[in-house]
C-alpha atoms as a PDB file:
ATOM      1  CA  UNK A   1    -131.354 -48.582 168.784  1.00  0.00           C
ATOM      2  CA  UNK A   2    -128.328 -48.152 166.226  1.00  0.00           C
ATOM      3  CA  UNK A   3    -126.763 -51.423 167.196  1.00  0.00           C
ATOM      4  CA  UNK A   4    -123.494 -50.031 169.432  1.00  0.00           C
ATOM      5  CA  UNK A   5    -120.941 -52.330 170.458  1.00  0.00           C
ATOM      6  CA  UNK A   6    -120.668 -52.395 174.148  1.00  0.00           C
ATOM      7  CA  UNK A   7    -117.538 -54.208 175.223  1.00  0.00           C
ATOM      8  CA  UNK A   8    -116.480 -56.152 178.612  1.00  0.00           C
ATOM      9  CA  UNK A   9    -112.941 -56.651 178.914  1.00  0.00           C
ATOM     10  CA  UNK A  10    -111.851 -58.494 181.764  1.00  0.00           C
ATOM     11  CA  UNK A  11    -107.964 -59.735 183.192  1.00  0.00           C
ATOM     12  CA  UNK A  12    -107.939 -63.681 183.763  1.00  0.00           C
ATOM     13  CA  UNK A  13    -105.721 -63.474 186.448  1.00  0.00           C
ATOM     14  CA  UNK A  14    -107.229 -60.933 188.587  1.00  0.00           C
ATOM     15  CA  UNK A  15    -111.111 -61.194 187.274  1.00  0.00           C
ATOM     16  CA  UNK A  16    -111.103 -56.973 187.179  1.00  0.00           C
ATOM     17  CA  UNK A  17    -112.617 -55.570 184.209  1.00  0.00           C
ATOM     18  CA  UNK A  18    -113.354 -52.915 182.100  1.00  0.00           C
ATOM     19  CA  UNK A  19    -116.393 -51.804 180.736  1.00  0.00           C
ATOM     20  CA  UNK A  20    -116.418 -49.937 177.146  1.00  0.00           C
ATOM     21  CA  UNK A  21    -118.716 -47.944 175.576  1.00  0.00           C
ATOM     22  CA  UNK A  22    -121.871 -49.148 177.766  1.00  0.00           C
ATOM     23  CA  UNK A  23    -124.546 -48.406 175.292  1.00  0.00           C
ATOM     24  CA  UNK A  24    -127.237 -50.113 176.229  1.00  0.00           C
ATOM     25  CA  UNK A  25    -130.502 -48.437 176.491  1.00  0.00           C
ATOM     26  CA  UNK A  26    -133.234 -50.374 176.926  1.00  0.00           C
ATOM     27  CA  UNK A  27    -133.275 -52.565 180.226  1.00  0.00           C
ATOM     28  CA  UNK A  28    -132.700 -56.123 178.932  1.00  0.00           C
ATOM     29  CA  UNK A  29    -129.680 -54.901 177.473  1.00  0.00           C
ATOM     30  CA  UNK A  30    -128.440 -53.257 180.441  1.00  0.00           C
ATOM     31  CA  UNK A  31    -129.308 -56.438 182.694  1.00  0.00           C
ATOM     32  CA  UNK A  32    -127.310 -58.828 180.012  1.00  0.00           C
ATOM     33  CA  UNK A  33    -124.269 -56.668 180.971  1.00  0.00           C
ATOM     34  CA  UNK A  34    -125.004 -56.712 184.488  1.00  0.00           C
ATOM     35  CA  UNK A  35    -125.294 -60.416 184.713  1.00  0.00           C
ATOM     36  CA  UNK A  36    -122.580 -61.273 182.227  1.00  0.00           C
ATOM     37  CA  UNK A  37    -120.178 -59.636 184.779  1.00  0.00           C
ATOM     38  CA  UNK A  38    -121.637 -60.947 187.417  1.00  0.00           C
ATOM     39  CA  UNK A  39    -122.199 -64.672 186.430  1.00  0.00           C
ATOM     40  CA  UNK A  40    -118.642 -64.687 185.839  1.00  0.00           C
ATOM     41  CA  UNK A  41    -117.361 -63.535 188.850  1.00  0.00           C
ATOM     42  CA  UNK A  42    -115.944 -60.347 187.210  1.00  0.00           C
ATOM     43  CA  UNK A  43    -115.079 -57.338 189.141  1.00  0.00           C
ATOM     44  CA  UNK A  44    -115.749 -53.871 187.277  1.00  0.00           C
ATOM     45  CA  UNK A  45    -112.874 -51.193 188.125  1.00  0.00           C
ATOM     46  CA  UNK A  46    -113.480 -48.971 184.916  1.00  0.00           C
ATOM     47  CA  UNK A  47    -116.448 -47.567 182.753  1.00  0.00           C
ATOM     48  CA  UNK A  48    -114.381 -46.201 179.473  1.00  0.00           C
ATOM     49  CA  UNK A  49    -116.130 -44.110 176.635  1.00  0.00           C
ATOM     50  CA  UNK A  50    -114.411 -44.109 173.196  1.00  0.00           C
ATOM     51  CA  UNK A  51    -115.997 -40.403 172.698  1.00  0.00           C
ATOM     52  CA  UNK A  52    -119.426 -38.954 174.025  1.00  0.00           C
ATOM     53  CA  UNK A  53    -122.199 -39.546 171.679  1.00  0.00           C
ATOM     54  CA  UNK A  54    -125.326 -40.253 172.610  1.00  0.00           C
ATOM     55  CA  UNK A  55    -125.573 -44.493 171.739  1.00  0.00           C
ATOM     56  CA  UNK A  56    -122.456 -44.812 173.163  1.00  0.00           C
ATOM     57  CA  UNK A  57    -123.326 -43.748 176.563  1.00  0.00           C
ATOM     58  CA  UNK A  58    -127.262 -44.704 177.632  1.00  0.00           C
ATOM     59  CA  UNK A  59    -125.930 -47.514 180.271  1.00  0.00           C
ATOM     60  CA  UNK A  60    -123.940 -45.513 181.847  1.00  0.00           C
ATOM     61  CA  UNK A  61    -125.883 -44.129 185.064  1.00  0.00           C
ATOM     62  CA  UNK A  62    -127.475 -48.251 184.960  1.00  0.00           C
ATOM     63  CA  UNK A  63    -123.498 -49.116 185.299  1.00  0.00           C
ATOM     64  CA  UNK A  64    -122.943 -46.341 188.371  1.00  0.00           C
ATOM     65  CA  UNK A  65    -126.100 -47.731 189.712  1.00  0.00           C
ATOM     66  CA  UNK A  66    -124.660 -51.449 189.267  1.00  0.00           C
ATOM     67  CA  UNK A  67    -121.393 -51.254 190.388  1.00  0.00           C
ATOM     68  CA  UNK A  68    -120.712 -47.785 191.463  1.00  0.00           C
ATOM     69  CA  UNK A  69    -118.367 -46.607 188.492  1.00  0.00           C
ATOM     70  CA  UNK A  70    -118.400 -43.273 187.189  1.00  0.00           C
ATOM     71  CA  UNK A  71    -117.541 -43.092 183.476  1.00  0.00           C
ATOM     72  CA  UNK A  72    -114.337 -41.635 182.149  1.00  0.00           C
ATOM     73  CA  UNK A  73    -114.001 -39.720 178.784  1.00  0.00           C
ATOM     74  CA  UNK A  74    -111.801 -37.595 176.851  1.00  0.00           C
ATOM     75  CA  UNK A  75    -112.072 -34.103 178.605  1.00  0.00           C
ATOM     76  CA  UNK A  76    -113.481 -32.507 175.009  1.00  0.00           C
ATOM     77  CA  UNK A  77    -115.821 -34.933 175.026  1.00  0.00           C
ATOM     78  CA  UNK A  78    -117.233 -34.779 178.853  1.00  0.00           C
ATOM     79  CA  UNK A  79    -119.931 -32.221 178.111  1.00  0.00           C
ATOM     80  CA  UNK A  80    -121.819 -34.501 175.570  1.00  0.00           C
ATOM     81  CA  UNK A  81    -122.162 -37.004 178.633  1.00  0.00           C
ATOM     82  CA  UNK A  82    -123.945 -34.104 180.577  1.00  0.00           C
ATOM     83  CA  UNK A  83    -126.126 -32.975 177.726  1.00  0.00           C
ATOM     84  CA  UNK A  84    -127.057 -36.859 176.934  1.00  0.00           C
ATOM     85  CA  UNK A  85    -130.988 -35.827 176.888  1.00  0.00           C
ATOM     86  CA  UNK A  86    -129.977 -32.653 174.482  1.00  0.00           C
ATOM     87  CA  UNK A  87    -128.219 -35.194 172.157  1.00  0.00           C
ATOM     88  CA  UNK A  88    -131.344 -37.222 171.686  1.00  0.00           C
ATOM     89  CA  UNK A  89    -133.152 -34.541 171.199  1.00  0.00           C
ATOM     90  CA  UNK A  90    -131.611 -32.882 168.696  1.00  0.00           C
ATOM     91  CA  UNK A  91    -130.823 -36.199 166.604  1.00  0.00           C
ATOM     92  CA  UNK A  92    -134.106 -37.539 166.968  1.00  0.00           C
ATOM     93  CA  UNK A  93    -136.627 -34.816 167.303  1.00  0.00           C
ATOM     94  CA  UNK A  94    -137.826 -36.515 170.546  1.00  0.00           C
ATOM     95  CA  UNK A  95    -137.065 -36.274 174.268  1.00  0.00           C
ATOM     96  CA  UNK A  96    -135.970 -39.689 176.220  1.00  0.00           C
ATOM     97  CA  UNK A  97    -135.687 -39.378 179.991  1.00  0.00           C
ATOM     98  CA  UNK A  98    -132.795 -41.033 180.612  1.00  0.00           C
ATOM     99  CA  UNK A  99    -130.145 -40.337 182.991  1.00  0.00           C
ATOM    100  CA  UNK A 100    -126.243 -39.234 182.178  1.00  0.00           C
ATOM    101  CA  UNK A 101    -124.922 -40.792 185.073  1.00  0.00           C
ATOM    102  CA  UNK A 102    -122.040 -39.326 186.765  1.00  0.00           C
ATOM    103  CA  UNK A 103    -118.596 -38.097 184.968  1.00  0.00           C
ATOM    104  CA  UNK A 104    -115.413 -39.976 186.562  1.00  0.00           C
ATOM    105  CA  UNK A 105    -111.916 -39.019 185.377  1.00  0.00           C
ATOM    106  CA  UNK A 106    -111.429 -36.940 182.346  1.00  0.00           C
ATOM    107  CA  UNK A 107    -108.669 -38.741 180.232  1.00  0.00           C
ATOM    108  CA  UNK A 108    -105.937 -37.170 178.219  1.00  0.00           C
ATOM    109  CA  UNK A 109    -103.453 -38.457 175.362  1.00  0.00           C
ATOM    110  CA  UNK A 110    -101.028 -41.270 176.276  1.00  0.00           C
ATOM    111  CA  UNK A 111    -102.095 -42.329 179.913  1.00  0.00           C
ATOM    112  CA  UNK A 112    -102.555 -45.634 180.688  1.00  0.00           C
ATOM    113  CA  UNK A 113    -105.364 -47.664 181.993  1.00  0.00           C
ATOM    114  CA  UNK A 114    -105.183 -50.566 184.418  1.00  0.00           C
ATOM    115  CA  UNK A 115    -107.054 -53.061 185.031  1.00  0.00           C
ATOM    116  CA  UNK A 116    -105.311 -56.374 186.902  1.00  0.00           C
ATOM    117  CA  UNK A 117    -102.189 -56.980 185.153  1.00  0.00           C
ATOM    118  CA  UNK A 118    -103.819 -55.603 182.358  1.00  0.00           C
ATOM    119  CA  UNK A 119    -103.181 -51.646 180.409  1.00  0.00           C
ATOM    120  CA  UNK A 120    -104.891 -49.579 177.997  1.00  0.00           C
ATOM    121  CA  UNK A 121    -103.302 -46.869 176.565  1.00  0.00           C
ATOM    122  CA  UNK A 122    -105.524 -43.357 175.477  1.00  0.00           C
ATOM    123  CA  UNK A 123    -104.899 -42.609 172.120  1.00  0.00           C
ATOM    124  CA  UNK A 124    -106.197 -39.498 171.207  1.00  0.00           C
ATOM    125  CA  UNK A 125    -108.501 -39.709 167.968  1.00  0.00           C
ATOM    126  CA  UNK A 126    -110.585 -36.524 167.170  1.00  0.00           C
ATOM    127  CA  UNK A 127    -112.684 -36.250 164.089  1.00  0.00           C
ATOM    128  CA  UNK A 128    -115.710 -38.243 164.643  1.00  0.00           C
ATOM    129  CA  UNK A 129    -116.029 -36.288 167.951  1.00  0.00           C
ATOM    130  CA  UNK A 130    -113.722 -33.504 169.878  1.00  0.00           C
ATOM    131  CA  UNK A 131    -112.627 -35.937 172.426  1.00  0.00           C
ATOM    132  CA  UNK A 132    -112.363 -39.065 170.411  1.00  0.00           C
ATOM    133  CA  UNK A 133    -110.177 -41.946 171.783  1.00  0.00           C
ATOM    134  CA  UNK A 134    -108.847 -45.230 170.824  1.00  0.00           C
ATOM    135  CA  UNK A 135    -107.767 -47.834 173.849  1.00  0.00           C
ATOM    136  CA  UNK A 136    -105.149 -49.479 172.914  1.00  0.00           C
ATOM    137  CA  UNK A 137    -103.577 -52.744 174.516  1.00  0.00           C
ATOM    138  CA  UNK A 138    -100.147 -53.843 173.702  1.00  0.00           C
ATOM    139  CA  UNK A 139     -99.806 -57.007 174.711  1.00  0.00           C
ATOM    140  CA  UNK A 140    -102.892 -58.336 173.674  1.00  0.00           C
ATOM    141  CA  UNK A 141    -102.357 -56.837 170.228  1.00  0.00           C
ATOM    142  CA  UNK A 142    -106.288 -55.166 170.404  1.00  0.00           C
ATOM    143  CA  UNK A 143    -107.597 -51.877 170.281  1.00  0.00           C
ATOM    144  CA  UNK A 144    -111.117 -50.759 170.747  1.00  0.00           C
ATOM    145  CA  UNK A 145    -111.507 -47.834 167.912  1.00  0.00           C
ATOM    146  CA  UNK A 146    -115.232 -46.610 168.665  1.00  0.00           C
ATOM    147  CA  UNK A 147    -116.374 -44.576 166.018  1.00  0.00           C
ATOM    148  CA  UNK A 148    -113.228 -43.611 164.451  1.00  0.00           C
ATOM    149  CA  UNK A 149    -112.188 -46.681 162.409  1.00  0.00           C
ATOM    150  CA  UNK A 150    -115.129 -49.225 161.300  1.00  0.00           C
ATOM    151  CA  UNK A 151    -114.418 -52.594 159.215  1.00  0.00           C
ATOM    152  CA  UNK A 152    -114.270 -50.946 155.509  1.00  0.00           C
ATOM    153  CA  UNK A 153    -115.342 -47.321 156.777  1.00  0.00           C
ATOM    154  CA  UNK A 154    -114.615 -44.665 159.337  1.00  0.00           C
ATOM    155  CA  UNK A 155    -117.102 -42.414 161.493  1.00  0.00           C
ATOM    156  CA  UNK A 156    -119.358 -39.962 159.797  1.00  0.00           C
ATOM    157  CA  UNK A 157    -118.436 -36.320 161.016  1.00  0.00           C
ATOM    158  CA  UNK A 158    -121.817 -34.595 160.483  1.00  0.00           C
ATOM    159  CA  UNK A 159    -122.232 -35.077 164.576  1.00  0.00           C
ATOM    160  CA  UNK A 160    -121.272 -32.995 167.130  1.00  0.00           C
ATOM    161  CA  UNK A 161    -117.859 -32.184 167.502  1.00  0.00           C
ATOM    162  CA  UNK A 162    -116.872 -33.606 163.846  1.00  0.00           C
ATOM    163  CA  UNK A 163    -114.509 -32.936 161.604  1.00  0.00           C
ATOM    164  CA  UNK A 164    -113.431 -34.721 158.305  1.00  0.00           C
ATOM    165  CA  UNK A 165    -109.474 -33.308 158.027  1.00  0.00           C
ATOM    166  CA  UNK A 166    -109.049 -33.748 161.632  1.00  0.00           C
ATOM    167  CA  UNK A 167    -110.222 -37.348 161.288  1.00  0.00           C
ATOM    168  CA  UNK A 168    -108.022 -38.282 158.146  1.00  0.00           C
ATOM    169  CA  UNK A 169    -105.270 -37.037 160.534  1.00  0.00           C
ATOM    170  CA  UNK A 170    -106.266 -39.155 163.586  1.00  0.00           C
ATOM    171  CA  UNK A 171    -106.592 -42.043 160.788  1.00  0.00           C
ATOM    172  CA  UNK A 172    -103.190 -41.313 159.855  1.00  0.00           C
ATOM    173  CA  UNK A 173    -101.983 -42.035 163.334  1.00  0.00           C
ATOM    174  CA  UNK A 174    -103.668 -45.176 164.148  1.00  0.00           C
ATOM    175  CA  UNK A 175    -102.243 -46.492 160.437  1.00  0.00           C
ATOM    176  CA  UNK A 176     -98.785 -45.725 162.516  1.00  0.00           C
ATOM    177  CA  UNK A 177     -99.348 -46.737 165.728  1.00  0.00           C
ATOM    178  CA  UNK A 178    -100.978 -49.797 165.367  1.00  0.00           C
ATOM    179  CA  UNK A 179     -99.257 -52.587 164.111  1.00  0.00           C
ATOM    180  CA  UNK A 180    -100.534 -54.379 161.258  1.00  0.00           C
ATOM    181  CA  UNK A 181    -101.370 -57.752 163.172  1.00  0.00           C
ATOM    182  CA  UNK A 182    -103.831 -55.741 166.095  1.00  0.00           C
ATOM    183  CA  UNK A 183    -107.555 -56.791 165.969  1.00  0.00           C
ATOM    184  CA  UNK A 184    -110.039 -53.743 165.739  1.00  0.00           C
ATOM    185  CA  UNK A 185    -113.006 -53.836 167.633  1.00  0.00           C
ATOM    186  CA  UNK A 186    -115.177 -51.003 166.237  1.00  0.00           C
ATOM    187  CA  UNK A 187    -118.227 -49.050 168.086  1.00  0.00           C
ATOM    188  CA  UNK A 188    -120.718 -50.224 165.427  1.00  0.00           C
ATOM    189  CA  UNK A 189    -120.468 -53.694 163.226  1.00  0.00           C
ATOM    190  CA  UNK A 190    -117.632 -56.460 162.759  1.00  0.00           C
ATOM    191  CA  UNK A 191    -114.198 -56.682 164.358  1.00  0.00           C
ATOM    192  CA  UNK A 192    -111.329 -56.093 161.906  1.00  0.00           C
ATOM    193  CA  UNK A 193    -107.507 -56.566 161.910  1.00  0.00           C
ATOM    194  CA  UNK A 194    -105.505 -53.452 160.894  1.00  0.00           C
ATOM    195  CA  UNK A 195    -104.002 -55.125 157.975  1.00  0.00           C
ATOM    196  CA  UNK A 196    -106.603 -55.375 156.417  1.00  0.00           C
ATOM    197  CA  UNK A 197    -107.827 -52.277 156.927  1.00  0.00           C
ATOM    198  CA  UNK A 198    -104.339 -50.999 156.004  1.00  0.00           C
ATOM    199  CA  UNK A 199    -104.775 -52.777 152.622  1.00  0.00           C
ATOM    200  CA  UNK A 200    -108.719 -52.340 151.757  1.00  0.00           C
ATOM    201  CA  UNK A 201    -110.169 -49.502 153.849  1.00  0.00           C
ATOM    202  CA  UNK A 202    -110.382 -46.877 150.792  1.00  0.00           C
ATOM    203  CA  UNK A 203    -109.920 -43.714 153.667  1.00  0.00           C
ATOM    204  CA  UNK A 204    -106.583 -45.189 155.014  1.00  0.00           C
ATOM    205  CA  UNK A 205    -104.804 -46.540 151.661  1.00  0.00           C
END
């Protein structure tokens, strides 16, 4: 309903795959993902949330239901998952029955994610959310930024959990972790390259 990105990220040589930010809430959407992964012979061993807000996360019990996998978040983050149906309802003024699904790992700054001969590494991005992450992999030169880092624009902190200093800060650290030729793939809208965001992104120059 706010047009998420929802991103499949699979390893050639093994077919495994991760699933990111599985926001797909009405049942078309869901089944694209479903048959996506399994049209192409894909085999799921992850379901990764960037942070815990509500459009990030309304696949995620269709995805346990799917293919067994339990989502994994940012430990500051895991109690949005539980209180999905309180997010909606605060945000919208309406009540949505939709299950949370069940809470997998809780991830924590710096640890690694594999997935065939594949990593991600959690880098820990607060401001947008508590428990904030980018996934980050190296050799690939991509990143998957969620709601902290958009083409031209960064999250909006007026959610739960946000918090515009800490978010210039987490900003600050993707500007020096990331090197300039990574591609950005964003929770909402285009991907980007962090050059250019480096050069026209007014919150980062």
């Amino acid at each position: 309903m706010v047009e998420e990105n929802c991103y499949v990220l699979s390893d050639d040589a093994t077919k495994e795959c991760v699933i990111i930010d599985c926001g797909a809430l009405y049942e078309a959407e869901r089944d694209a993902i479903v048959n996506y992964i399994k049209s192409n012979g894909l085999k799921p061993v992850h379901l990764l949330c960037t942070h815990g807000h509500f459009d990030h996360i309304f696949g995620n019990a269709a995805m346990y239901e799917a293919f067994g996998l339990s989502a994994e978040v940012h430990f500051e983050d895991a109690e949005m998952l539980r209180n999905l149906g309180g997010q909606v309802e605060r945000f919208f003024r309406t009540k949505l029955n939709i299950p949370s699904g069940p809470i997998g790992k809780l991830l924590t700054s710096g640890e690694t994610i594999t997935y065939g001969t594949q990593t991600l590494e959690v880098i820990y991005t607060p401001g947008h959310s508590r428990g904030g992450v980018v996934f980050y992999n190296k050799a690939e030169q991509i990143a998957f930024t969620g709601d902290t880092l958009f083409q031209m624009s960064i999250g909006r902190t007026d959610l739960e959990g946000g918090d515009y200093e800490t978010l210039l800060s987490s900003l600050r650290l993707i500007a020096t972790k990331l090197p300039a030729e990574t591609k950005l793939y964003p929770g909402h809208g285009p991907s980007t390259t962090m050059d250019s965001e480096l050069k026209y992104n007014p919150y980062l120059r």
